[in-house]
Protein backbone atom coordinates (compact mmCIF):
# COMPACT_ATOMS: atom_id res chain seq x y z
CA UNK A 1 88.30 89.96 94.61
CA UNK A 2 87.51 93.31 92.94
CA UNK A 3 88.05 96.19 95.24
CA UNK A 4 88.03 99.55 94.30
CA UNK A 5 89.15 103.05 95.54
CA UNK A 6 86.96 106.56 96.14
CA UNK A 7 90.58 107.69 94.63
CA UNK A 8 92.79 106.33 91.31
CA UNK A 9 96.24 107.88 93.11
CA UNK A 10 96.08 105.19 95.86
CA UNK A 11 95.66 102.27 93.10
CA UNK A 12 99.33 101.57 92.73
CA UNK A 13 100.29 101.82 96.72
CA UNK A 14 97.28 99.23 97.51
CA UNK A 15 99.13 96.58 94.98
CA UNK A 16 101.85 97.21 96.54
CA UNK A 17 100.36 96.65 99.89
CA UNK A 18 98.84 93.66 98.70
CA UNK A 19 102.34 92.03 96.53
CA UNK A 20 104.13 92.61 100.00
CA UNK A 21 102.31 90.01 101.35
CA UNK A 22 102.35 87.59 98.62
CA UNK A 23 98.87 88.32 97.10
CA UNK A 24 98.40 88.67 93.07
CA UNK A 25 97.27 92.56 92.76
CA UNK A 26 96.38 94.42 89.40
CA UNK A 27 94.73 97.44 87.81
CA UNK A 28 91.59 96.12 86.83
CA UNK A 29 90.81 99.59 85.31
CA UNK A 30 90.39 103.30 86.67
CA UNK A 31 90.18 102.83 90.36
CA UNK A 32 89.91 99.31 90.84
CA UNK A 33 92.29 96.60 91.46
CA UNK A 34 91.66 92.82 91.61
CA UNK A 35 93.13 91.08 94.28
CA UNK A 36 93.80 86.82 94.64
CA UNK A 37 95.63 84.77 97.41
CA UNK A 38 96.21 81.99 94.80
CA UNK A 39 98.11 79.49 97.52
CA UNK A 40 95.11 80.04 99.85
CA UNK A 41 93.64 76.27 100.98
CA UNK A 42 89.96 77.46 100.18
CA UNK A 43 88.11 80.55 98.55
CA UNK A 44 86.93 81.42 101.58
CA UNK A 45 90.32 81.51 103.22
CA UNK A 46 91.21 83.55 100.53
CA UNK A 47 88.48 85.52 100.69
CA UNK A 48 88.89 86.61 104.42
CA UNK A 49 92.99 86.97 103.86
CA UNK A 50 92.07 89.95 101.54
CA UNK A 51 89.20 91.47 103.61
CA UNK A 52 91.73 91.43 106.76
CA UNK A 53 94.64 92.95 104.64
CA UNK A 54 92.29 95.86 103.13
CA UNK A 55 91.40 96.33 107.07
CA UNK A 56 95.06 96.67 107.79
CA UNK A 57 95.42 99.45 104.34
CA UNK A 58 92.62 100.97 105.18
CA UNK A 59 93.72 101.86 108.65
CA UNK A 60 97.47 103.36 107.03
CA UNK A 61 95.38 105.38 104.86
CA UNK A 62 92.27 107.25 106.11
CA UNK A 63 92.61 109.92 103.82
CA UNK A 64 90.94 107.66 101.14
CA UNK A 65 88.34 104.84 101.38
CA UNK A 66 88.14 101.10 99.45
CA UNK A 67 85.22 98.68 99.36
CA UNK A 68 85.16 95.42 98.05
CA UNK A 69 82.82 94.85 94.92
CA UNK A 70 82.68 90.91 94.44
């Protein structure tokens, strides 16, 4: 999933957010990152896994804000 951030600085601390809890995170350019659960038993599973992590970020940092894109 493509996510991206109202602010480049937080790129790099939402990877690490997501590699803590075993998700594949990456630049995907300026303030995006692309986000996978690759051992996640559906795309949907997957799917929700990330939405329910970005919840949890999103909550840590308030001083920013992230939407998903696709």
């Amino acid at each position: 999933m493509l996510i991206r951030l109202d602010d480049e600085a937080f790129v790099d601390d939402l990877c690490e957010h997501f590699h803590r809890s075993g998700f594949t995170a990456e630049r995907a350019g300026g303030s995006m990152v692309q986000v996978h659960r690759l051992d996640a038993p559906s795309p949907d599973q997957g799917q929700r896994e990330v939405e329910l992590h970005l919840r949890v970020w999103r909550a840590t940092n308030p001083e920013t804000s992230a939407e998903i894109l696709e």
